[in-house]
N, C-alpha and C. Protein backbone atom coordinates (compact mmCIF):
# COMPACT_ATOMS: atom_id res chain seq x y z
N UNK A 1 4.68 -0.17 -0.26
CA UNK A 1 4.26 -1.30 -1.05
C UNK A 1 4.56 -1.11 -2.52
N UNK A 2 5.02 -0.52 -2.77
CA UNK A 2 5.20 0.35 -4.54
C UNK A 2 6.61 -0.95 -4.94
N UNK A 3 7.28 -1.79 -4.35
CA UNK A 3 7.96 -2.60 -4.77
C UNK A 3 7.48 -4.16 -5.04
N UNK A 4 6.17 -3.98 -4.01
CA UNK A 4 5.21 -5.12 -3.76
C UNK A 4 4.43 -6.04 -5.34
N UNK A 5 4.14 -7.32 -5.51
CA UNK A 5 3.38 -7.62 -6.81
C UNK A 5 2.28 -7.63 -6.36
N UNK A 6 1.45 -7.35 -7.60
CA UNK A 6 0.10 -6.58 -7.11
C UNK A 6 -0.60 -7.88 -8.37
N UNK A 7 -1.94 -8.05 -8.55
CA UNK A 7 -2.36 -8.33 -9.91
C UNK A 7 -3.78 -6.96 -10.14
N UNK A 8 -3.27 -6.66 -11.30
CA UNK A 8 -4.01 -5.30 -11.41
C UNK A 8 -5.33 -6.05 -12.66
N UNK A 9 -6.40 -5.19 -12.23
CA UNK A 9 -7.57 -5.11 -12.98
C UNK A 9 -8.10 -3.65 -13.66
N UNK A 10 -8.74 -3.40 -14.51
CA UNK A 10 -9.28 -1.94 -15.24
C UNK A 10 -10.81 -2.37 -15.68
N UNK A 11 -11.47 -2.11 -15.40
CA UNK A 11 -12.60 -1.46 -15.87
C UNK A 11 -13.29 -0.30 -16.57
N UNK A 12 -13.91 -0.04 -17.79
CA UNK A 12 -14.57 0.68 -18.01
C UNK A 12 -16.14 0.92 -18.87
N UNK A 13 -16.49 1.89 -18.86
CA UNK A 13 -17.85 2.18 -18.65
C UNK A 13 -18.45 3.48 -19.43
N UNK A 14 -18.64 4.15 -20.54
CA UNK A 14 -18.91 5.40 -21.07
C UNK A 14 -17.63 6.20 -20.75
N UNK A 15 -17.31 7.11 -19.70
CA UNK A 15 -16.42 8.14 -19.72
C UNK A 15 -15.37 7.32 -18.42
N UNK A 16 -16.02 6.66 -17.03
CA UNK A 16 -15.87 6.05 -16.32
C UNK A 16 -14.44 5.16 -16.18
N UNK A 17 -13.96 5.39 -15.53
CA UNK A 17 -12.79 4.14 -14.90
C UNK A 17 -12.64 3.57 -14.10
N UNK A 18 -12.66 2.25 -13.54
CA UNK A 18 -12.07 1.44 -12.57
C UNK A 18 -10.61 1.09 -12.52
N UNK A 19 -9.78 1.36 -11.70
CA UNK A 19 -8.79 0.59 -11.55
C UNK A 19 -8.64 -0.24 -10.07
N UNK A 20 -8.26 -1.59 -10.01
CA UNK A 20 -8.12 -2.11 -8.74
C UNK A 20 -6.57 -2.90 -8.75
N UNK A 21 -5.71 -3.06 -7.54
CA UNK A 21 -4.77 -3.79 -7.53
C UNK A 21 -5.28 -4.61 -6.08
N UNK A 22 -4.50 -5.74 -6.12
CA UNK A 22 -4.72 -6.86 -5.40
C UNK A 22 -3.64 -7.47 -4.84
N UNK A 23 -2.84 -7.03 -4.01
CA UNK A 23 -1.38 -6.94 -3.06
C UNK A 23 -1.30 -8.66 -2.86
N UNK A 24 -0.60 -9.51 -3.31
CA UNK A 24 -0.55 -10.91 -2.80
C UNK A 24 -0.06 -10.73 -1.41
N UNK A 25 0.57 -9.90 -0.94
CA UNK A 25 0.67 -9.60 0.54
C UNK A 25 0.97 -8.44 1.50
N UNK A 26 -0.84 -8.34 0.89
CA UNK A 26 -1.37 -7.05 1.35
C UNK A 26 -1.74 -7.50 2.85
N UNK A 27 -2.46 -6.18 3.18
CA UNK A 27 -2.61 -6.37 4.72
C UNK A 27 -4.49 -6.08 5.38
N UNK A 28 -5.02 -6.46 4.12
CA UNK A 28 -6.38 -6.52 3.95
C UNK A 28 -6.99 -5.16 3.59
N UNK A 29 -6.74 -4.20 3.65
CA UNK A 29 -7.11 -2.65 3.46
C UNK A 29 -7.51 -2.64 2.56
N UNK A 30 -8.64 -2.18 1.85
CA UNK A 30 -9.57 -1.46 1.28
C UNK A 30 -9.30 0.24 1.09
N UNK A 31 -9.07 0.61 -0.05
CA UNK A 31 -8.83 2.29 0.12
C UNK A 31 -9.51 2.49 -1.40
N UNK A 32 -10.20 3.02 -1.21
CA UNK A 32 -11.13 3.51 -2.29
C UNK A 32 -10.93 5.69 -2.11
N UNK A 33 -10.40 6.10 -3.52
CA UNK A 33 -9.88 7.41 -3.81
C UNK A 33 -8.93 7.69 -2.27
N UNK A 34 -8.08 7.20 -2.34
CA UNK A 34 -7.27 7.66 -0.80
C UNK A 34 -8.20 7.65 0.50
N UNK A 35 -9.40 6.74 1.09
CA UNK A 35 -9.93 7.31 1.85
C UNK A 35 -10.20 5.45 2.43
N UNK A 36 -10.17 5.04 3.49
CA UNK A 36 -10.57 3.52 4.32
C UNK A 36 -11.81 3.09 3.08
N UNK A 37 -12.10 2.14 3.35
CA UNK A 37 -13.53 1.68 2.83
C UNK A 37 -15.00 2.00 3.75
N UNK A 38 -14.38 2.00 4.78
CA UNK A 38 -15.34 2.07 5.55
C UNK A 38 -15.99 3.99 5.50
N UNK A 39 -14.51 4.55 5.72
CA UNK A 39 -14.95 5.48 5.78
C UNK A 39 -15.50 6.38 3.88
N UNK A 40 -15.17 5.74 3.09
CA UNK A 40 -15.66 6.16 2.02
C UNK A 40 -17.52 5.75 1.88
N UNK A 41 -17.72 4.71 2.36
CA UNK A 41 -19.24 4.48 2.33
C UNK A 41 -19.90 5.14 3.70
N UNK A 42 -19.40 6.09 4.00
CA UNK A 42 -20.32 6.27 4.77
C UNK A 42 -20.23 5.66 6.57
N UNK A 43 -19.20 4.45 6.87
CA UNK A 43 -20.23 3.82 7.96
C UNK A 43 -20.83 2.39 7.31
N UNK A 44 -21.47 2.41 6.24
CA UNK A 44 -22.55 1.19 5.35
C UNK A 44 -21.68 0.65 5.60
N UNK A 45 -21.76 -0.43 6.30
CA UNK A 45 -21.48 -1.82 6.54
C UNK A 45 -21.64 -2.85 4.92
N UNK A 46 -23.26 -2.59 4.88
CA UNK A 46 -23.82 -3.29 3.85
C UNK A 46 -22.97 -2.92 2.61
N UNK A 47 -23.04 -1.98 2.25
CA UNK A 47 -22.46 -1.90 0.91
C UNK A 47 -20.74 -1.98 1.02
N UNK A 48 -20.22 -2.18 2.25
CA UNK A 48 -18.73 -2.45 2.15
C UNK A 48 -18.56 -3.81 1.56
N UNK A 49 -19.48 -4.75 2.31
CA UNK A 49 -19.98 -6.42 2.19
C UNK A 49 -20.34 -6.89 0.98
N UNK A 50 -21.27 -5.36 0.42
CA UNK A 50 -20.97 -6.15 -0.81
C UNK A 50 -20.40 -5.96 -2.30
N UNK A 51 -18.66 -5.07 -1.70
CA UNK A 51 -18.12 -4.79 -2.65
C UNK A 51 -16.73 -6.27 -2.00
N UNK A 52 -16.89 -6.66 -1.09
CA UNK A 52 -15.78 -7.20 -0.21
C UNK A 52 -16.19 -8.59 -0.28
N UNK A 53 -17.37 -8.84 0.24
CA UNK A 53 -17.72 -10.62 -0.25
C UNK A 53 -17.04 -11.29 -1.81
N UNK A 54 -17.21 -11.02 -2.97
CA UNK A 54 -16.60 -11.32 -3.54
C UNK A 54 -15.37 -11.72 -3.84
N UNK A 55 -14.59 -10.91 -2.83
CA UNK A 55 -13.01 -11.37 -3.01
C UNK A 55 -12.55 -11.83 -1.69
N UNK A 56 -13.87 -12.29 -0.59
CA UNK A 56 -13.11 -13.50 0.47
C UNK A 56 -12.97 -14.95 -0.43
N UNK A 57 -12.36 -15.21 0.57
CA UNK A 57 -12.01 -16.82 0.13
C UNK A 57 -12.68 -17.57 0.97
């Protein structure tokens, strides 16, 4: 996907960084530090939902 358009976002916070990209045709995946979403929370459903509700349509 490294040829792919993305629209990129940054966040920050005291020392803290966010970065997010947003694949116009991505394939829904979630990867938070190299790792699924799912499997970065744990399993939590809940808190996947509510980093992910926000950006359904």
């Amino acid at each position: 996907m490294a040829d792919s358009k993305y629209f990129y976002g940054l966040g920050r916070r005291k020392s803290a960084t966010a970065r997010a990209r947003l694949y116009a045709k991505g394939k829904g995946e979630l990867t938070i530090n190299g790792k699924p979403g799912l499997d970065y929370f744990d399993g939590n459903k809940t808190m996947l939902a509510e980093l992910t509700d926000p950006l359904a349509l």
